[in-house]
Protein backbone atom coordinates (compact mmCIF):
# COMPACT_ATOMS: atom_id res chain seq x y z
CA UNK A 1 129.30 -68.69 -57.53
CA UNK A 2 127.61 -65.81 -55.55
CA UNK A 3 128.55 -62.66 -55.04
CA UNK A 4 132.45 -61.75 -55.00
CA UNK A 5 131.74 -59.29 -52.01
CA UNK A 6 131.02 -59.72 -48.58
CA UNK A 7 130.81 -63.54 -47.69
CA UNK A 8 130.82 -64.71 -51.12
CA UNK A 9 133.93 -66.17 -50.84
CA UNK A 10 133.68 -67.40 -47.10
CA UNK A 11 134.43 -70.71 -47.01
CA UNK A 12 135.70 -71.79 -50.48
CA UNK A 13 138.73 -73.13 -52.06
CA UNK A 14 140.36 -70.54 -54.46
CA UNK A 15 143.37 -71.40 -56.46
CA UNK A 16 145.57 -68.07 -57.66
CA UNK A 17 147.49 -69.05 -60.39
CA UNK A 18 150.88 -67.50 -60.67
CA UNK A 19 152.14 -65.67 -57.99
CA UNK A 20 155.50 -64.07 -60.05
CA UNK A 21 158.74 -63.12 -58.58
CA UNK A 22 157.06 -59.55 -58.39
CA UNK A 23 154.23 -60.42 -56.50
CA UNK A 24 151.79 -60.63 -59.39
CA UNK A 25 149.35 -62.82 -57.70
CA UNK A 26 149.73 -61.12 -54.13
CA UNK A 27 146.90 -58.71 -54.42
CA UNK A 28 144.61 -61.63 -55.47
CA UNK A 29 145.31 -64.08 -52.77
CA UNK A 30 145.18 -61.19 -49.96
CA UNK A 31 141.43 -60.54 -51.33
CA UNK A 32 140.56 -63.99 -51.61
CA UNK A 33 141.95 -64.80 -48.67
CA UNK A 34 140.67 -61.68 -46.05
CA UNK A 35 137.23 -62.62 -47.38
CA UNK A 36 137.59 -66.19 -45.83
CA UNK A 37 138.88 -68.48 -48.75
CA UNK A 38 140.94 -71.46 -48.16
CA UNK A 39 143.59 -69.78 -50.79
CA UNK A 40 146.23 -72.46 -52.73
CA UNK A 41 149.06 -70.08 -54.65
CA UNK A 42 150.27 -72.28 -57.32
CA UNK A 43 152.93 -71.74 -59.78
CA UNK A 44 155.80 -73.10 -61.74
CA UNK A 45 158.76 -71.64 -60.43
CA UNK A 46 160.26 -73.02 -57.03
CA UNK A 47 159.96 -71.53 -53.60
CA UNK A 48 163.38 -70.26 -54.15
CA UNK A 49 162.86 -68.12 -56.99
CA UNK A 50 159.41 -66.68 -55.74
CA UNK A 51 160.98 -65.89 -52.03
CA UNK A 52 160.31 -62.63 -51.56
CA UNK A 53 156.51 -62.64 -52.88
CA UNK A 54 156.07 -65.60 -50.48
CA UNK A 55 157.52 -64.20 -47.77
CA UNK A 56 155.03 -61.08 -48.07
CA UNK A 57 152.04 -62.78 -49.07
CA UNK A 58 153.10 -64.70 -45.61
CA UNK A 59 153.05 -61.56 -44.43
CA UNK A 60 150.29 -59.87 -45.05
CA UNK A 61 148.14 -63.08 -44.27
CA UNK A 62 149.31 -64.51 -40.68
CA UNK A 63 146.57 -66.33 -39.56
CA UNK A 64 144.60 -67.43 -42.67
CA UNK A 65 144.23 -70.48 -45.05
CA UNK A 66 147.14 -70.13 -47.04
CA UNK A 67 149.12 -72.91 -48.52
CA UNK A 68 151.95 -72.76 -51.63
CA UNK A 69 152.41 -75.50 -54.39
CA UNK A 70 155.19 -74.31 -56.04
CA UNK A 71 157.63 -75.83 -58.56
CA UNK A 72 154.61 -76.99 -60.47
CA UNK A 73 150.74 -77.25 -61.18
CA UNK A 74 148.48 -79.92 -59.70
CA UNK A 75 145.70 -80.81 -61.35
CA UNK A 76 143.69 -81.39 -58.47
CA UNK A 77 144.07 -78.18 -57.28
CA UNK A 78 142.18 -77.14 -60.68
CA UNK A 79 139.45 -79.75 -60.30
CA UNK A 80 138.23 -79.14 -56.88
CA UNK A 81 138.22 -75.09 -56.52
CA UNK A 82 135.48 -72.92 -56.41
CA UNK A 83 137.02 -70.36 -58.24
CA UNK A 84 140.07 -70.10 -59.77
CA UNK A 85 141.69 -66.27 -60.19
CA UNK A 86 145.04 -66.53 -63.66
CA UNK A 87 147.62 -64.33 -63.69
CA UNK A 88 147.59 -61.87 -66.64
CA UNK A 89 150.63 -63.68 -68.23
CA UNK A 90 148.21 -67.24 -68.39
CA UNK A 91 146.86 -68.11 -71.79
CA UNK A 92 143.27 -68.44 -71.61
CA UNK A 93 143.88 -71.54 -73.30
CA UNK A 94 146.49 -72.86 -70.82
CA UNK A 95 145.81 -76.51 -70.30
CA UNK A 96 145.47 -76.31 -66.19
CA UNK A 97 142.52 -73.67 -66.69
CA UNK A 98 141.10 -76.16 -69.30
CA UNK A 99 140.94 -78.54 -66.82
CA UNK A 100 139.22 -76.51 -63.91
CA UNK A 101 136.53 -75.42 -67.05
CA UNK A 102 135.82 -78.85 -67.66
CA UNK A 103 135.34 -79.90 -63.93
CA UNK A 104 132.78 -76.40 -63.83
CA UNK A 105 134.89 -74.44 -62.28
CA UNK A 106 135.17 -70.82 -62.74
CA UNK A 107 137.80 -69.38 -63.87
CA UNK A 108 138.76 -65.54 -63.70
CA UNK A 109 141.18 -62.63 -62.57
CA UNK A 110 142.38 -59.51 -60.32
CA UNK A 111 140.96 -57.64 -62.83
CA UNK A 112 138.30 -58.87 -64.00
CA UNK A 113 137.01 -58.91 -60.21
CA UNK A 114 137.96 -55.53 -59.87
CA UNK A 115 135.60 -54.30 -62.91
CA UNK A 116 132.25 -55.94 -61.88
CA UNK A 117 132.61 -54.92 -58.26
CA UNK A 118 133.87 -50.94 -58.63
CA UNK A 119 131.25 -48.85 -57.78
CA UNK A 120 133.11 -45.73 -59.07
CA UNK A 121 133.30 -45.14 -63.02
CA UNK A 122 136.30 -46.49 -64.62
CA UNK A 123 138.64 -44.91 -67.08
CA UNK A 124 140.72 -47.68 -69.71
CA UNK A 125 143.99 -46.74 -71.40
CA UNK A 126 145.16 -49.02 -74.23
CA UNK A 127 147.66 -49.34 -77.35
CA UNK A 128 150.87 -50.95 -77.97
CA UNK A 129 152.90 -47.23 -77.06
CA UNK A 130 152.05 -44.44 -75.01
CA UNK A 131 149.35 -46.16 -72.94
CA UNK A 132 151.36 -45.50 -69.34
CA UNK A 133 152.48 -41.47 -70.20
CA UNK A 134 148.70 -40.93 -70.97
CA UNK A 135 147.45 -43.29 -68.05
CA UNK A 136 149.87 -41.25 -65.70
CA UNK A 137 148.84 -37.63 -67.41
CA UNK A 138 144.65 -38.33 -67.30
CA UNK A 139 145.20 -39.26 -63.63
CA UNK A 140 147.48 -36.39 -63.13
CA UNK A 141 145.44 -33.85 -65.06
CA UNK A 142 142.10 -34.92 -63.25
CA UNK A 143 144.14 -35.18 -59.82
CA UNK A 144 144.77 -31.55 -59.97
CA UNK A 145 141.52 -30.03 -61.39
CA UNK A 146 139.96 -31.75 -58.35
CA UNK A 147 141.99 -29.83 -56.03
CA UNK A 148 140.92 -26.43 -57.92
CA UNK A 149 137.63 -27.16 -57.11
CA UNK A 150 135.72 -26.77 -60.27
CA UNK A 151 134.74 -30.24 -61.21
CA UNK A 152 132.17 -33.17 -59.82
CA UNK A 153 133.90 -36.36 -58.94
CA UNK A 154 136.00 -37.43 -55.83
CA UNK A 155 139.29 -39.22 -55.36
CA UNK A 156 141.07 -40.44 -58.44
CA UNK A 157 142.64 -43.51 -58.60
CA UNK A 158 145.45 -44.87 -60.56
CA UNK A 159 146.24 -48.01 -61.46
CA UNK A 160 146.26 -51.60 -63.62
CA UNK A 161 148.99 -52.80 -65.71
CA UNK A 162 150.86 -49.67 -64.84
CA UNK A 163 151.89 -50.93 -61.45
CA UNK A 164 150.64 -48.16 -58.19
CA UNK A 165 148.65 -49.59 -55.75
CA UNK A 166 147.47 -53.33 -56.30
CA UNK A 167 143.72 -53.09 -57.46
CA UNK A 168 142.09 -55.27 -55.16
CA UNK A 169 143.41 -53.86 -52.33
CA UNK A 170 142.11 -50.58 -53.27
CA UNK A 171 138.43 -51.75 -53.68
CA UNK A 172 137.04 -50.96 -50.55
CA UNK A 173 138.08 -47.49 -50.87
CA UNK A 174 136.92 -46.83 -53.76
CA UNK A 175 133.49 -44.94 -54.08
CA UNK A 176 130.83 -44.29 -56.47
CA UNK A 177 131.77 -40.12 -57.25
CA UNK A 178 135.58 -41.48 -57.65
CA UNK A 179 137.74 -41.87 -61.06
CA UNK A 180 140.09 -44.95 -61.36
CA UNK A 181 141.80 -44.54 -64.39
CA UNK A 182 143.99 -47.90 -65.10
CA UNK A 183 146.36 -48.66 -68.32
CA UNK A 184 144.63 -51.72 -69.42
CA UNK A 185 146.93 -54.56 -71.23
CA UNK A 186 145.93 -57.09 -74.26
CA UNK A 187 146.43 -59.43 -71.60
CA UNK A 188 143.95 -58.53 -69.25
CA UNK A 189 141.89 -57.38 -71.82
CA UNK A 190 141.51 -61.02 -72.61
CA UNK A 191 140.04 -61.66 -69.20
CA UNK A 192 137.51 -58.97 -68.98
CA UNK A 193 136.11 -60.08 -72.53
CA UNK A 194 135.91 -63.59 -71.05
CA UNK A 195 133.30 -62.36 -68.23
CA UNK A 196 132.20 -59.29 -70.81
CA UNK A 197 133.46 -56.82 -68.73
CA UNK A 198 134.62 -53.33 -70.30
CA UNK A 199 135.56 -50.05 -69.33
CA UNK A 200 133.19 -47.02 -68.88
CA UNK A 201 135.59 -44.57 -70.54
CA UNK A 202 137.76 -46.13 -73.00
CA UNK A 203 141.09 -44.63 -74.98
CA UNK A 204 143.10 -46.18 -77.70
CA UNK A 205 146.43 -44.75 -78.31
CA UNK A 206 147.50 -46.81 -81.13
CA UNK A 207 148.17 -49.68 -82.80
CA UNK A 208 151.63 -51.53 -83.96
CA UNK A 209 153.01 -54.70 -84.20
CA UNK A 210 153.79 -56.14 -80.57
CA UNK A 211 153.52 -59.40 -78.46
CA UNK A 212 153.60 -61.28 -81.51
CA UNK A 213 155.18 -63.90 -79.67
CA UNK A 214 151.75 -64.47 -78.26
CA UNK A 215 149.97 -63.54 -81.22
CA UNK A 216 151.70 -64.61 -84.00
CA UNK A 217 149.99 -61.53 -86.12
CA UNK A 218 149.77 -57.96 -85.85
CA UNK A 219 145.98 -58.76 -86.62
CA UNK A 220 145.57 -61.37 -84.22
CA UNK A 221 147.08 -58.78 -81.35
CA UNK A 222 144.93 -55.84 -82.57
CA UNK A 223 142.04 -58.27 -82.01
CA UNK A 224 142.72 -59.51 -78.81
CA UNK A 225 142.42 -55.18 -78.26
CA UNK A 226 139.40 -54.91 -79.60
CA UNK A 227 136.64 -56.12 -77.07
CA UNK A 228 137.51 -53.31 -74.55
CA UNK A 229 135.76 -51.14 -77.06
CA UNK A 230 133.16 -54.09 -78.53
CA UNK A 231 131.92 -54.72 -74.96
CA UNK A 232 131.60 -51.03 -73.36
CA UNK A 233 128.23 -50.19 -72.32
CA UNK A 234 126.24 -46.81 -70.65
CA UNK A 235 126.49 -46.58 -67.07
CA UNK A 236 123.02 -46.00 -66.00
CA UNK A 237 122.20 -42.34 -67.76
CA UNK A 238 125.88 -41.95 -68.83
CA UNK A 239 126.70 -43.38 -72.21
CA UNK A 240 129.57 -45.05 -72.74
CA UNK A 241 132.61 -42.78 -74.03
CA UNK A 242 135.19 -44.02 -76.74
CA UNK A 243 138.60 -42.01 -77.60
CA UNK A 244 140.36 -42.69 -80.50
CA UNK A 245 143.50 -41.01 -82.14
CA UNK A 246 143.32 -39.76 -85.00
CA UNK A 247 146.43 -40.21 -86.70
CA UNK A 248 146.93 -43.94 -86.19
CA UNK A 249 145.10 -45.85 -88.85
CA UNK A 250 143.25 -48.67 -86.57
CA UNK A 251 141.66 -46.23 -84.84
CA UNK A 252 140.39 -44.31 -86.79
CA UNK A 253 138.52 -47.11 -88.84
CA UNK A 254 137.51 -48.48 -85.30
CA UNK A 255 135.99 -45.11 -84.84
CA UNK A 256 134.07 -44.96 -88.00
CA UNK A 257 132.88 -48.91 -86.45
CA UNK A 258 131.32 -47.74 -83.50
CA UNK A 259 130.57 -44.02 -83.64
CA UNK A 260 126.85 -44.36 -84.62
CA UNK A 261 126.59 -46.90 -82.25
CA UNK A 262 123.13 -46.10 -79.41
CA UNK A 263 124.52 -45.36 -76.02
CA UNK A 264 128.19 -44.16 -77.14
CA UNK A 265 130.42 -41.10 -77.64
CA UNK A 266 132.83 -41.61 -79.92
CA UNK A 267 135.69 -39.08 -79.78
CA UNK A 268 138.77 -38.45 -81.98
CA UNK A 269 142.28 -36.78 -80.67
CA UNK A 270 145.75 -36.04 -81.85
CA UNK A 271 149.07 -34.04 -81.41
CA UNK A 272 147.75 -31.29 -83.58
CA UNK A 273 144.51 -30.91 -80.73
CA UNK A 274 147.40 -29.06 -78.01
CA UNK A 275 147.56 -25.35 -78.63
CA UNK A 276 150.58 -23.24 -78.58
CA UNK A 277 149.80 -22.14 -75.12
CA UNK A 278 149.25 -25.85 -73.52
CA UNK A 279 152.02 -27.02 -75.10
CA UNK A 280 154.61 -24.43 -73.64
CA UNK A 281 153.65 -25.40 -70.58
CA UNK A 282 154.12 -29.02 -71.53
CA UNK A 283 157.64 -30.42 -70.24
CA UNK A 284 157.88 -33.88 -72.66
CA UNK A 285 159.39 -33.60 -76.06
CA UNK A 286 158.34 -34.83 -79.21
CA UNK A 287 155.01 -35.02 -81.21
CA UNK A 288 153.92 -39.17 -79.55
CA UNK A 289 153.74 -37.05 -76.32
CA UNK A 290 151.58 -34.56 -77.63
CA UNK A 291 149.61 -37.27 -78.87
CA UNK A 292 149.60 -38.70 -74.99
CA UNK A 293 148.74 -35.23 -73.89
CA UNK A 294 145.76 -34.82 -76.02
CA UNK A 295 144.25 -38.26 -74.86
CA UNK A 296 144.58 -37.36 -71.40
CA UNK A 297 142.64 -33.74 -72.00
CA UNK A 298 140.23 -35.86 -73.88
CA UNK A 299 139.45 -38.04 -71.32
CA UNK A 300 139.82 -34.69 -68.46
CA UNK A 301 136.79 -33.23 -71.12
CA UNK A 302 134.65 -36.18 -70.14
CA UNK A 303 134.73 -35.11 -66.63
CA UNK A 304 134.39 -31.73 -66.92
CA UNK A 305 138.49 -30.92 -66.77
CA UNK A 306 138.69 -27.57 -68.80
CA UNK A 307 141.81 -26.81 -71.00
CA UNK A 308 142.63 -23.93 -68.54
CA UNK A 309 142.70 -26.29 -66.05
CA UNK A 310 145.11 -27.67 -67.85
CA UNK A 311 147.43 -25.28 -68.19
CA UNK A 312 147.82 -25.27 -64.44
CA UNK A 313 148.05 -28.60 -64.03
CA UNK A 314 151.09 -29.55 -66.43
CA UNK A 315 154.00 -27.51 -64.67
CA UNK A 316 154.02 -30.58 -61.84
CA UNK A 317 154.29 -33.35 -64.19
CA UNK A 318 157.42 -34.90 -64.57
CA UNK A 319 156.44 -37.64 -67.08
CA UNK A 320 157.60 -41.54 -65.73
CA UNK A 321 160.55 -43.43 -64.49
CA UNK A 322 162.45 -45.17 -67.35
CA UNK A 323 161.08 -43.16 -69.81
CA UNK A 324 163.09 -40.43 -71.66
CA UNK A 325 164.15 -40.38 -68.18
CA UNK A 326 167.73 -38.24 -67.59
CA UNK A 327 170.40 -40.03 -65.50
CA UNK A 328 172.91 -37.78 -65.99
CA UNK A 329 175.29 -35.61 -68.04
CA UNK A 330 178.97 -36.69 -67.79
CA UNK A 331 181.60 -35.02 -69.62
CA UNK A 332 178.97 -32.83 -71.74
CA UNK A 333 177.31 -36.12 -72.37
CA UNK A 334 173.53 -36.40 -71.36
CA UNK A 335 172.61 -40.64 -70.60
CA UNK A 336 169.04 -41.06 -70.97
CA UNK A 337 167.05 -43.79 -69.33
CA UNK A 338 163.94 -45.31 -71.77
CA UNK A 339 164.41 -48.59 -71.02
CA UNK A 340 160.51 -48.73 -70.91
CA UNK A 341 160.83 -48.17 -74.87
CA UNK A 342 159.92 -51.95 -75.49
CA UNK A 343 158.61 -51.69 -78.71
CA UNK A 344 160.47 -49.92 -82.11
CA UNK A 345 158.10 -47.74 -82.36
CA UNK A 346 158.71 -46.66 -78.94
CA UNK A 347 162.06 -46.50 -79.34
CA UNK A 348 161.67 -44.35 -82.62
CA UNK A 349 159.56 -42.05 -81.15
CA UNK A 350 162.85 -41.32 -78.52
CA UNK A 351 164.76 -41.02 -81.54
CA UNK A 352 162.72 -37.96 -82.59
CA UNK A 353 162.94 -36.27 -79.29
CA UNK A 354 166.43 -35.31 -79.56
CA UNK A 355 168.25 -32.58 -82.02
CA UNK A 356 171.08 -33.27 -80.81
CA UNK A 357 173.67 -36.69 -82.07
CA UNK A 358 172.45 -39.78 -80.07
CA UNK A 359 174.86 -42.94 -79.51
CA UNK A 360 171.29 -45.49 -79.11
CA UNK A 361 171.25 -48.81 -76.68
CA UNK A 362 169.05 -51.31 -77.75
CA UNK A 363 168.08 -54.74 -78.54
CA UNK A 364 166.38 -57.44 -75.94
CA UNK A 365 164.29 -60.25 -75.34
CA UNK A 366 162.91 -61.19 -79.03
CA UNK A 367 158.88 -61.23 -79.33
CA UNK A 368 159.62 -61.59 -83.23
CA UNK A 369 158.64 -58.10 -84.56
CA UNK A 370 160.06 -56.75 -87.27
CA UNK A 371 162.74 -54.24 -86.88
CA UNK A 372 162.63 -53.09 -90.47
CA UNK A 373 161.98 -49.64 -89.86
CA UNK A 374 163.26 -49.44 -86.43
CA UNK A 375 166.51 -49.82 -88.68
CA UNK A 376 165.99 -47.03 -90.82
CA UNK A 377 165.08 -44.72 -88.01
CA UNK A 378 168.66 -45.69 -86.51
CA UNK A 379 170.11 -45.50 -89.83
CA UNK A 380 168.80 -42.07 -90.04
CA UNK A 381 168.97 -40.45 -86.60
CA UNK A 382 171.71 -42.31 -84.33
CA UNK A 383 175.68 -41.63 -85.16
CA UNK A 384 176.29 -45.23 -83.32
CA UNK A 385 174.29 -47.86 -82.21
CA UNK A 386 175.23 -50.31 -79.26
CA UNK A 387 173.20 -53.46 -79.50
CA UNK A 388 172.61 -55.98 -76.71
CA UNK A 389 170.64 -58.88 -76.75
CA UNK A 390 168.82 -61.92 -78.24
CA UNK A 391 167.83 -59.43 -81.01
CA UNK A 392 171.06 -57.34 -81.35
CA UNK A 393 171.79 -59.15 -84.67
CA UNK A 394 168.22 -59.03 -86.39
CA UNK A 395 168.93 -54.63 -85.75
CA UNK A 396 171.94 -54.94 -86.40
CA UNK A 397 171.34 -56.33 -89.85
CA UNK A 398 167.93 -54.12 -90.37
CA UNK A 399 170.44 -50.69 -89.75
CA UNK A 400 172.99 -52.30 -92.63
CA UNK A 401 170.03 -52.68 -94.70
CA UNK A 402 168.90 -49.04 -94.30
CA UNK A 403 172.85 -48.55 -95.59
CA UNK A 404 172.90 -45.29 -93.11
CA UNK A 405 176.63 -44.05 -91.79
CA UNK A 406 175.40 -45.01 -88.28
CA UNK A 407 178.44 -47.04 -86.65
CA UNK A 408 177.46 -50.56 -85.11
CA UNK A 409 178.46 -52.15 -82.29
CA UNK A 410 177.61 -54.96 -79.94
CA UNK A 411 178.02 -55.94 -76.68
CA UNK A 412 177.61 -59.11 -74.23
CA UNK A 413 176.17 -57.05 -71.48
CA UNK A 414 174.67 -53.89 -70.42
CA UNK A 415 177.69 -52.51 -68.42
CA UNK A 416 179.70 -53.05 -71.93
CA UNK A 417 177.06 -51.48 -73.69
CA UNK A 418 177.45 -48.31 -71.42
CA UNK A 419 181.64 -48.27 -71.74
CA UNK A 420 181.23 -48.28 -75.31
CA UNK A 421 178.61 -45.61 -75.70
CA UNK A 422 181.14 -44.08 -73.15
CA UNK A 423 183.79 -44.24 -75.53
CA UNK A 424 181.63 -43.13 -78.73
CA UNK A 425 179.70 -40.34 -77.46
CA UNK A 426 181.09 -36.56 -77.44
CA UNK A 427 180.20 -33.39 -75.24
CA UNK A 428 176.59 -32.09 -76.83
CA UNK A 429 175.65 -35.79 -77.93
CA UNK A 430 172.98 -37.92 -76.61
CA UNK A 431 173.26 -41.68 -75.19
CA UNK A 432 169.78 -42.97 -75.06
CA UNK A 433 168.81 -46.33 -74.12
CA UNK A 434 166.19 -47.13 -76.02
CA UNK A 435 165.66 -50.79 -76.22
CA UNK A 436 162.91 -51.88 -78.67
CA UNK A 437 162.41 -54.69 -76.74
CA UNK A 438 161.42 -56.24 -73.83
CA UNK A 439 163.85 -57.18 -71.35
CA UNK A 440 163.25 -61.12 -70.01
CA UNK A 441 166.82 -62.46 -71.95
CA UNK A 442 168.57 -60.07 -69.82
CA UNK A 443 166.52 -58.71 -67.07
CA UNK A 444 163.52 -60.04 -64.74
CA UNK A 445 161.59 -56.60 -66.15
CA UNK A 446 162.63 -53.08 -67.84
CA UNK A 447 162.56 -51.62 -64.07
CA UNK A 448 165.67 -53.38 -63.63
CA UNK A 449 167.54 -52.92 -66.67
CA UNK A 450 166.85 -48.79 -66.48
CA UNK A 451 167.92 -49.31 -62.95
CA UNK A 452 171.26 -51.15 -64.13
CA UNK A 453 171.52 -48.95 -66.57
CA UNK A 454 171.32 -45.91 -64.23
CA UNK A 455 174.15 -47.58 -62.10
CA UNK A 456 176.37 -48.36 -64.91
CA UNK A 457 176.44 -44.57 -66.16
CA UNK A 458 177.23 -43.60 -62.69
CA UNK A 459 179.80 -45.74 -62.35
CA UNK A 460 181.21 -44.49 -65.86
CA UNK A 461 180.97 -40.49 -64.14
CA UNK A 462 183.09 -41.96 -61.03
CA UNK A 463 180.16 -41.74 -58.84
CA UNK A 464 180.01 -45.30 -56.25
């Protein structure tokens, strides 16, 4: 197919495959479509369930060639498109994108479109934890140098799995002296390796066992990580910049892979990189967000961000929503929101940020990871536990093993989870909801279980 710009897509039949309830496909059907495709949105859920994403794709595209097959997937659709664009959450190997391959058709995605038409240089963020605190911090950091003046690019932009504005609709703002710095999933990593497509700065924050329910191994996962770095290339004179952390054991050995490599930096960072001075400055607690920190000031170093820049720039970041995120303190009780905490590890690293006794929430939609040490951290740092979820027993049973003092509980919903903690926790203690896990059993997404969550503890301080 020609060119994804201007008329390229004048004209043809695009298929956008999976719209979501969230309006994951929205941003790629308004492109397609404002460029003068004949757009299909197909997915599997009915009209019903996707009615607010259909009402504003509606919306947003009065006029245009828009139709919906919902409920299910045609395969005719597949067979006679131009072009079809996947949602992230598609398996490459999904049998309706089989069948467009085999009748020619191309298949891609948002952001794999995105990448071969930016004309600005673009900054990846990736890891199983920390990846959206030091996606939101390098964007932040380089934000606020730019407004003191003393560095060479233009707007920055923020974006990709971390939600802010959709990236295609962004694109025709975007240009060449700009930043976009995105948080990059394994997900949508897969699509840009399928077109070869990689960032020009790339950042790995680590590496631990997650989305095993997709890739059955932790090395099967790190893998499908992998070709973000494999695939980078220089951009024109600039070489191609790779940032690894030092104190996570893939990446360091997939520094020692590519750092003699013709046309690439290779960088290490860590906690230990923030001095004394940066860090009391530095609002977030615990040594994962010094890690965070020193990614971001790695990447700001690429682009000419000086660590006294830095030191100005850290007093107006607040760190983001559901993360170590405080709701409230009722009765000399501080609730904590983390619901973004969707891996133990994440949750752990909460566990470390507070002195004080924590009463922990957790448990959640089960992507079969082990909670073996996630256990033992509990066991160790948390006077109660409240577990929720399709995983509550498999922690529940990894705590006993640990054979800590913690006291165990669980619950059949959030809002019991919260009366409970209620009941447990004392003035100076800590209730943290931390989940481990993702939240689909429960929740459409952790936005609305830290929301829920937020409202429950509320309730619980008599506040309507």
């Amino acid at each position: 197919m020609e060119s994804m710009d201007g008329d390229g897509l004048n004209g043809k039949t695009v298929v956008v495959m999976g719209l979501g309830r969230f309006g994951g496909g929205l941003d790629s059907a308004q492109f397609a479509a404002g460029r003068g495709a004949r757009v299909i949105v197909t997915d599997m859920a009915a009209a019903d369930k996707l009615a607010d994403s259909v009402a504003e794709l509606e919306a947003t595209c009065r006029g245009m060639d828009l139709e919906f097959h919902l409920g299910s997937h045609e395969p005719r659709d597949f067979e006679r498109a131009d072009l079809v664009i996947a949602n992230p959450a598609v398996p490459a190997d999904n049998r309706f994108l089989q069948i467009a391959r085999r009748a020619g058709v191309r298949v891609t995605s948002q952001i794999a479109l995105f990448f071969a038409s930016c004309p600005a240089p673009i900054v990846g963020i990736t890891g199983a934890n920390g990846k959206s605190t030091t996606t939101a911090l390098t964007a932040h950091l380089l934000r606020c140098a730019r407004r003191g003046g003393d560095v060479g690019y233009g707007e920055v932009w923020l974006g990709g799995n971390i939600g802010n504005e959709p990236l295609l609709t962004i694109l025709d703002r975007v240009r060449p002296d700009d930043v976009v710095v995105l948080e990059v999933s394994s997900f949508q990593i897969e699509q840009l390796a399928a077109e070869g497509l990689a960032p020009h700065v790339a950042l790995l924050t680590n590496l631990t066992a997650n989305h095993l329910d997709r890739y059955g191994t932790f090395e099967a996962y790190c893998a499908a990580k992998a070709p973000m770095f494999a695939l980078q290339r220089p951009r024109g004179d600039c070489p191609a910049v790779s940032l690894f952390n030092r104190d996570d054991e893939v990446a360091r050995a997939w520094f020692e892979k590519y750092r003699a490599d013709a046309g690439r930096i290779c960088r290490l960072f860590c906690a230990a990189d923030v001095s004394e001075g940066i860090r009391a400055e530095y609002r977030l607690p615990g040594r994962a967000y010094l890690a965070n920190l020193a990614g971001a000031m790695a990447i700001g170093r690429v682009f000419g961000v000086s660590d006294e820049a830095v030191v100005g720039c850290l007093g107006e970041f607040r760190g983001l929503s559901h993360r170590l995120e405080l709701v409230e303190e009722v009765g000399g009780v501080r609730w904590y929101n983390d619901s973004k905490a969707t891996t133990p590890l994440s949750a752990m690293v909460a566990l470390e940020a507070f002195d004080a006794p924590v009463v922990i929430i957790a448990g959640g939609y089960d992507k079969h990871i082990a909670f073996d040490e996630f256990g033992s951290a509990i066991a160790g740092r948390a006077k109660a536990a409240i577990l929720i979820g399709q995983t509550a027993s498999a922690i529940e049973a990894a705590i006993k093993t640990a054979a800590g003092r913690t006291v165990i509980q669980q619950a059949g919903s959030l809002d019991e989870a919260v009366n409970t903690a209620g009941r447990l926790a004392e003035p100076g203690d800590v209730v943290l909801l931390s989940p481990a896990c993702a939240s689909y059993d429960m929740f459409e997404n952790f936005e609305k279980r830290g929301e829920e969550f937020a409202r429950c503890v509320r309730r619980l301080g008599g506040e309507t």
